[in-house]
C-alpha atoms as a PDB file:
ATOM      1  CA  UNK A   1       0.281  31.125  12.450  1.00  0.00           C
ATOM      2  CA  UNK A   2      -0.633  29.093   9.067  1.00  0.00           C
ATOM      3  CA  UNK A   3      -1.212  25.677   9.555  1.00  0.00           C
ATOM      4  CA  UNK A   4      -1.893  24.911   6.411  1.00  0.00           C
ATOM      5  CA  UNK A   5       1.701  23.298   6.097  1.00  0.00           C
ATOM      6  CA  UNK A   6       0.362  20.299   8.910  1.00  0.00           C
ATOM      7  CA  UNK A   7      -0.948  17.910   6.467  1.00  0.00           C
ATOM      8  CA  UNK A   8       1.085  17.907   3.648  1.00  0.00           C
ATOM      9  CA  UNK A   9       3.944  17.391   6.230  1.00  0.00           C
ATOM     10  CA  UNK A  10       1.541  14.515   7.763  1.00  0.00           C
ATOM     11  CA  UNK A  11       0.802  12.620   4.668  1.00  0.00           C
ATOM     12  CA  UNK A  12       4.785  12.921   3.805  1.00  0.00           C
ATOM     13  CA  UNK A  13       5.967  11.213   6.566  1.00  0.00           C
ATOM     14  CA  UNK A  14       3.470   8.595   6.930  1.00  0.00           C
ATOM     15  CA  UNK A  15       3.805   7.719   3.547  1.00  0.00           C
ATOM     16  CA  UNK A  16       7.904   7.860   3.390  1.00  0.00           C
ATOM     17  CA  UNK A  17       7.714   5.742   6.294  1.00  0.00           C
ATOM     18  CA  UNK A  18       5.625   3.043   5.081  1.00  0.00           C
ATOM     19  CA  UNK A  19       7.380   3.026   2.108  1.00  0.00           C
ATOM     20  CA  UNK A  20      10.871   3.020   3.989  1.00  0.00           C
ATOM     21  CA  UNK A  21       9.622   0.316   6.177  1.00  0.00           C
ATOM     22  CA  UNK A  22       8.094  -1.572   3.495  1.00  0.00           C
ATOM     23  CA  UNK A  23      11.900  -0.916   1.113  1.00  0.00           C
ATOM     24  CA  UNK A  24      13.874  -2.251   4.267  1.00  0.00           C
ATOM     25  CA  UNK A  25      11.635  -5.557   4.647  1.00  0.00           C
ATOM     26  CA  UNK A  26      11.836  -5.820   0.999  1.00  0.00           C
ATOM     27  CA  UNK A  27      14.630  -8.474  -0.018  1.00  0.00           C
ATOM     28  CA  UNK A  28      15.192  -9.005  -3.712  1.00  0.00           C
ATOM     29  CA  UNK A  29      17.883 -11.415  -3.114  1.00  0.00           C
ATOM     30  CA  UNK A  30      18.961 -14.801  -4.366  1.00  0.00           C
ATOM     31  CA  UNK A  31      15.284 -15.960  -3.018  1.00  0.00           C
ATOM     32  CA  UNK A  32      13.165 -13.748  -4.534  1.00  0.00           C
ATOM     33  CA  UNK A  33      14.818 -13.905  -7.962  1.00  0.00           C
ATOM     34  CA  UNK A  34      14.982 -17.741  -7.744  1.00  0.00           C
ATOM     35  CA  UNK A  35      10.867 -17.704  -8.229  1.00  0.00           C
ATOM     36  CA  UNK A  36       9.403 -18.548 -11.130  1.00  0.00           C
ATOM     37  CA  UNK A  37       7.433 -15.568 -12.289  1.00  0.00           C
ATOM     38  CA  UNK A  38       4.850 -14.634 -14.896  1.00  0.00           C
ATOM     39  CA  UNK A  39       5.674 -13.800 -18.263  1.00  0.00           C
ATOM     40  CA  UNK A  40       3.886 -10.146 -17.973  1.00  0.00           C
ATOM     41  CA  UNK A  41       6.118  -9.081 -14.857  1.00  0.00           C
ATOM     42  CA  UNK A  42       7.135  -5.968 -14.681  1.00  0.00           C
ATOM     43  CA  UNK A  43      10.940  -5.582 -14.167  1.00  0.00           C
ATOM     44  CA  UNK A  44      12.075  -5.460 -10.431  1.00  0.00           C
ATOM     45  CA  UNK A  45      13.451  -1.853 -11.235  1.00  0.00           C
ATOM     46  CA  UNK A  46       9.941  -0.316 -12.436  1.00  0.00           C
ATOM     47  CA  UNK A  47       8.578  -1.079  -8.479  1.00  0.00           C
ATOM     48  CA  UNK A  48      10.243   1.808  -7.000  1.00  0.00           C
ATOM     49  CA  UNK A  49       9.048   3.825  -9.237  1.00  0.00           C
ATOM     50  CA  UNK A  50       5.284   2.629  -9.396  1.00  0.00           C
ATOM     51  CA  UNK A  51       5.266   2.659  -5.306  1.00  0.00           C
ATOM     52  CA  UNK A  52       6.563   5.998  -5.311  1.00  0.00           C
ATOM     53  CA  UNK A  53       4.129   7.444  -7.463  1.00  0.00           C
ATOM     54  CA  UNK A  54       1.336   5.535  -5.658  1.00  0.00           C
ATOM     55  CA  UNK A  55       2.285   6.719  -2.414  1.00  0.00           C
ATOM     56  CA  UNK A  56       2.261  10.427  -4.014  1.00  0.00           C
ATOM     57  CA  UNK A  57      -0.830   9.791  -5.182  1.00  0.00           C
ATOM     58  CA  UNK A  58      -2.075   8.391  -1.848  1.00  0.00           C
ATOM     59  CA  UNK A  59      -0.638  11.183  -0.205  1.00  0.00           C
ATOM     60  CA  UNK A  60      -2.114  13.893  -2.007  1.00  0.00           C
ATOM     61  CA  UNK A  61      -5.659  12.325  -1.475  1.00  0.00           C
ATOM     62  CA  UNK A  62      -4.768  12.528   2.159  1.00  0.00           C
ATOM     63  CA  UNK A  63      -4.216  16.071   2.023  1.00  0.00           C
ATOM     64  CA  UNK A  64      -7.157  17.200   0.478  1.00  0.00           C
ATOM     65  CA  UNK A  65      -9.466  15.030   2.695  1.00  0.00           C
ATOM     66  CA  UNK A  66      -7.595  16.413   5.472  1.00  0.00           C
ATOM     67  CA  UNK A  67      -8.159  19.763   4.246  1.00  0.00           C
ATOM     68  CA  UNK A  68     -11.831  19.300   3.271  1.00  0.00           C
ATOM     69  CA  UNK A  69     -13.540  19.086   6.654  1.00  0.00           C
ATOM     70  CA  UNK A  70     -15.749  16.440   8.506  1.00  0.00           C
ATOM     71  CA  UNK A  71     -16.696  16.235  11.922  1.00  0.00           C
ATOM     72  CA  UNK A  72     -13.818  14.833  14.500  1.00  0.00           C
ATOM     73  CA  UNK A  73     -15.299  11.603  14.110  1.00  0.00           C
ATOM     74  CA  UNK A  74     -15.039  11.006  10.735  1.00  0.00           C
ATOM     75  CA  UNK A  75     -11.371  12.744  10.456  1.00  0.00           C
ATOM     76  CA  UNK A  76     -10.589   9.696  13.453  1.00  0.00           C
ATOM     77  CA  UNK A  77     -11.960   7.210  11.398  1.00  0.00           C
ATOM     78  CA  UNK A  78      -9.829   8.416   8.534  1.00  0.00           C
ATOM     79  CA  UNK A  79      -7.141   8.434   9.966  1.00  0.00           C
ATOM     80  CA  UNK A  80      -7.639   5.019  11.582  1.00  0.00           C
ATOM     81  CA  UNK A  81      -8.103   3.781   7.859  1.00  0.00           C
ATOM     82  CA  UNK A  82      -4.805   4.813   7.050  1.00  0.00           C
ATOM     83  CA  UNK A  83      -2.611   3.509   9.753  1.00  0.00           C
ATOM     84  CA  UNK A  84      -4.701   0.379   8.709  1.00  0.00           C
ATOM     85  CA  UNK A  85      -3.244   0.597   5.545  1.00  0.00           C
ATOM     86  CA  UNK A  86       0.084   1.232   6.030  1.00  0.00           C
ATOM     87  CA  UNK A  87       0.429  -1.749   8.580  1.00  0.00           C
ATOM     88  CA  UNK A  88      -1.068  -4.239   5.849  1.00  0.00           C
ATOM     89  CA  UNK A  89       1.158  -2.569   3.331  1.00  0.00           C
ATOM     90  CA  UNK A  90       4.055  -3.475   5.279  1.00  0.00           C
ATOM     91  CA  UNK A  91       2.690  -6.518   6.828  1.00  0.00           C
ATOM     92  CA  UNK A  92       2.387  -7.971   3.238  1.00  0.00           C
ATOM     93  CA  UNK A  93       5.939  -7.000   2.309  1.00  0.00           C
ATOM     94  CA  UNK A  94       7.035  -9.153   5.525  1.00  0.00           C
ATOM     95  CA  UNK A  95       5.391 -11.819   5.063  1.00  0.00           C
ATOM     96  CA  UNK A  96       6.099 -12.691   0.960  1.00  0.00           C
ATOM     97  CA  UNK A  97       9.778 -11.123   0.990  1.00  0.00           C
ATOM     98  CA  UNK A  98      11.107 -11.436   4.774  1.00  0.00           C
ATOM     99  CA  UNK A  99       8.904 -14.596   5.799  1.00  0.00           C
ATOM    100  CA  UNK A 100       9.209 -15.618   2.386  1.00  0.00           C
ATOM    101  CA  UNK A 101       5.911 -17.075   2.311  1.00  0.00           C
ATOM    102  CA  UNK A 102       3.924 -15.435  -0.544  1.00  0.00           C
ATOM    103  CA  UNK A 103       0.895 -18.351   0.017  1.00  0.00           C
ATOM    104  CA  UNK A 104       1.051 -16.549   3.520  1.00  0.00           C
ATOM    105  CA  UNK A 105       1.181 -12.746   1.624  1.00  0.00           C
ATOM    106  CA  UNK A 106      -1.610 -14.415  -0.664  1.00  0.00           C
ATOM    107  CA  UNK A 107      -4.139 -14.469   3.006  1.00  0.00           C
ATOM    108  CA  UNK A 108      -3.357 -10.901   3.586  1.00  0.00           C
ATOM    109  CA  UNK A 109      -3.608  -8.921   0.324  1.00  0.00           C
ATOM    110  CA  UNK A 110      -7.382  -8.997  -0.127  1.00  0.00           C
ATOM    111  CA  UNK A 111      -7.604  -7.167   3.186  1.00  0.00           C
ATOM    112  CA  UNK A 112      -4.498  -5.020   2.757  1.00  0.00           C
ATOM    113  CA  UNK A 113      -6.750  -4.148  -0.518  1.00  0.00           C
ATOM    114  CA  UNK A 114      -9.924  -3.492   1.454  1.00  0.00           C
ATOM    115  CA  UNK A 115      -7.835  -1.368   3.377  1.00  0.00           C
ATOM    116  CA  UNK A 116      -7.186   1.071   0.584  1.00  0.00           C
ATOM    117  CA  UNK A 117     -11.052   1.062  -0.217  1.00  0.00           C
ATOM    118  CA  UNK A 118     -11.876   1.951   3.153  1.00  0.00           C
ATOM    119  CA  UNK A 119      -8.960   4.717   2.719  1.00  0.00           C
ATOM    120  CA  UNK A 120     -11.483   5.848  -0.079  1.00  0.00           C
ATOM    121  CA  UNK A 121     -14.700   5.669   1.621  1.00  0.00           C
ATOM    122  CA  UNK A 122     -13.478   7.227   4.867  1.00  0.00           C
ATOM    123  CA  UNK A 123     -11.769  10.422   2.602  1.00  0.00           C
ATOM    124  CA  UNK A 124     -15.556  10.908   0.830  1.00  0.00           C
ATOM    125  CA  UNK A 125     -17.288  12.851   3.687  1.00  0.00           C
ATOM    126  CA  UNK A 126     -14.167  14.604   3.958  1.00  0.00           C
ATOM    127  CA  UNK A 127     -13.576  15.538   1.003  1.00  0.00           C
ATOM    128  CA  UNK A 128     -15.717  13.880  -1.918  1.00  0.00           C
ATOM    129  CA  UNK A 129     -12.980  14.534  -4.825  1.00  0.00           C
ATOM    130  CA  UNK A 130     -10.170  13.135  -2.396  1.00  0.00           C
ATOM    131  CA  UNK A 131     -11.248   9.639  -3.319  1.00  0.00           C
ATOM    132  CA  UNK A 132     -10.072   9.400  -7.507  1.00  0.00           C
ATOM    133  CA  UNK A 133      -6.538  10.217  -5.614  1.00  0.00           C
ATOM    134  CA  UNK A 134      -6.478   6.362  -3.922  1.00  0.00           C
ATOM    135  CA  UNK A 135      -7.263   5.215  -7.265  1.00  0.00           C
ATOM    136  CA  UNK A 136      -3.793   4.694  -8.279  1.00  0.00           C
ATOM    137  CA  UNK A 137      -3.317   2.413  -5.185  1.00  0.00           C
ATOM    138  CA  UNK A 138      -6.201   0.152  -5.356  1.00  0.00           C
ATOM    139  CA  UNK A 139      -5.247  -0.647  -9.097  1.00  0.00           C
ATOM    140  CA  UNK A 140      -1.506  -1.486  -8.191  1.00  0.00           C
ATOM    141  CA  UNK A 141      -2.606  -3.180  -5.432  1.00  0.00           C
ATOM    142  CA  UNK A 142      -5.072  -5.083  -7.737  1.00  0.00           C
ATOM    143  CA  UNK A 143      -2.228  -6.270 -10.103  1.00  0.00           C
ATOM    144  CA  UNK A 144      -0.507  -7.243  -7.204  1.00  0.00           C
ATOM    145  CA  UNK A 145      -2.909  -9.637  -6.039  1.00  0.00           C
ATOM    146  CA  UNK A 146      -2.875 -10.979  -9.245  1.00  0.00           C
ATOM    147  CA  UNK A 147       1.300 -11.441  -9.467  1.00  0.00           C
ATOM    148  CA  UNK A 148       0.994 -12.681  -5.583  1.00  0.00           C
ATOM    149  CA  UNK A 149      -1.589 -15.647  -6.852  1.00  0.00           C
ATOM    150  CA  UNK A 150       0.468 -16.002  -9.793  1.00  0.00           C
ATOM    151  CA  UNK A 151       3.931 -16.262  -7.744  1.00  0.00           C
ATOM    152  CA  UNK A 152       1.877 -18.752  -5.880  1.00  0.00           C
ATOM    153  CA  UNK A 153       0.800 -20.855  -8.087  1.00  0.00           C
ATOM    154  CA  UNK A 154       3.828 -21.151 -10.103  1.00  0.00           C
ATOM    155  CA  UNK A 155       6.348 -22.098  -6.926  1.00  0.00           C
ATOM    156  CA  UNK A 156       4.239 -23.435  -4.015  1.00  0.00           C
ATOM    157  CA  UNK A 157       4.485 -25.185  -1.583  1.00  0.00           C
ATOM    158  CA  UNK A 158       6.458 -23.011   0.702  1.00  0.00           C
ATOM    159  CA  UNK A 159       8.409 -23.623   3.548  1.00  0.00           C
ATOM    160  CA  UNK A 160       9.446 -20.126   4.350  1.00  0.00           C
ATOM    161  CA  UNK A 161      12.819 -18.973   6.389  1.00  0.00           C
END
């Protein structure tokens, strides 16, 4: 029997979950678009689209790491680096759209972003070439910081639900 099919089917529903999860804690309400935000914001309906083709960037790096080899350990620790990751993902989503407390988000994206990098480093003795496919992710996550701080800055203090 082929099993070939295992982690593409893996990395798709780890990745549709976090980014159902993270959609369903995700309120755009009267809240969210009563903050002040930066000039150079993208517009809310560009998001989807951006986290969708990060996640199927993401995803495809999974695969081929998966697919490249490693000893158990190092296939654990990826894998461990990824559930990281998709817990801060939707950990940050909680806390700046559900808590509404994006000073609180602020605290958690630099780890949620050391996440991904870890994602990166644990793919490499996996699969070396696995890495440029997390790319993507760190940069988005990158501007994100930057909007979170800027979100921040332009409405605090917060008081939250």
């Amino acid at each position: 029997m082929d099993a070939s099919w295992i982690p593409v089917t893996g990395a798709v529903a780890f990745w549709a979950s976090v980014a159902t999860v993270g959609a369903l804690v995700t309120d755009i309400g009267p809240w969210y678009k009563g903050l002040r935000q930066p000039a150079w914001k993208p517009r809310d309906a560009l998001f989807g689209p951006i986290w969708t083709a990060v996640f199927l960037s993401a995803g495809y790096g999974c695969v081929i790491a998966w697919r490249g080899g490693g000893t158990p350990a190092e296939r654990w620790t990826f894998l461990a680096a990824c559930l990281v990751n998709g817990i801060g993902n939707v950990w940050w989503s909680w806390l700046f759209f559900r808590s509404r407390r994006p000073d609180w988000a602020m605290r958690q994206v630099f780890p949620f972003w050391l996440s991904i990098l870890w994602m990166y480093w644990a793919s490499r003795p996996l699969a070396y070439e696995a890495g440029i496919w997390f790319a993507p992710y760190l940069a988005w996550v990158a501007a994100a910081i930057y909007l979170n701080w800027c979100v921040v800055r332009l409405n605090a203090p917060f008081r939250g639900r």
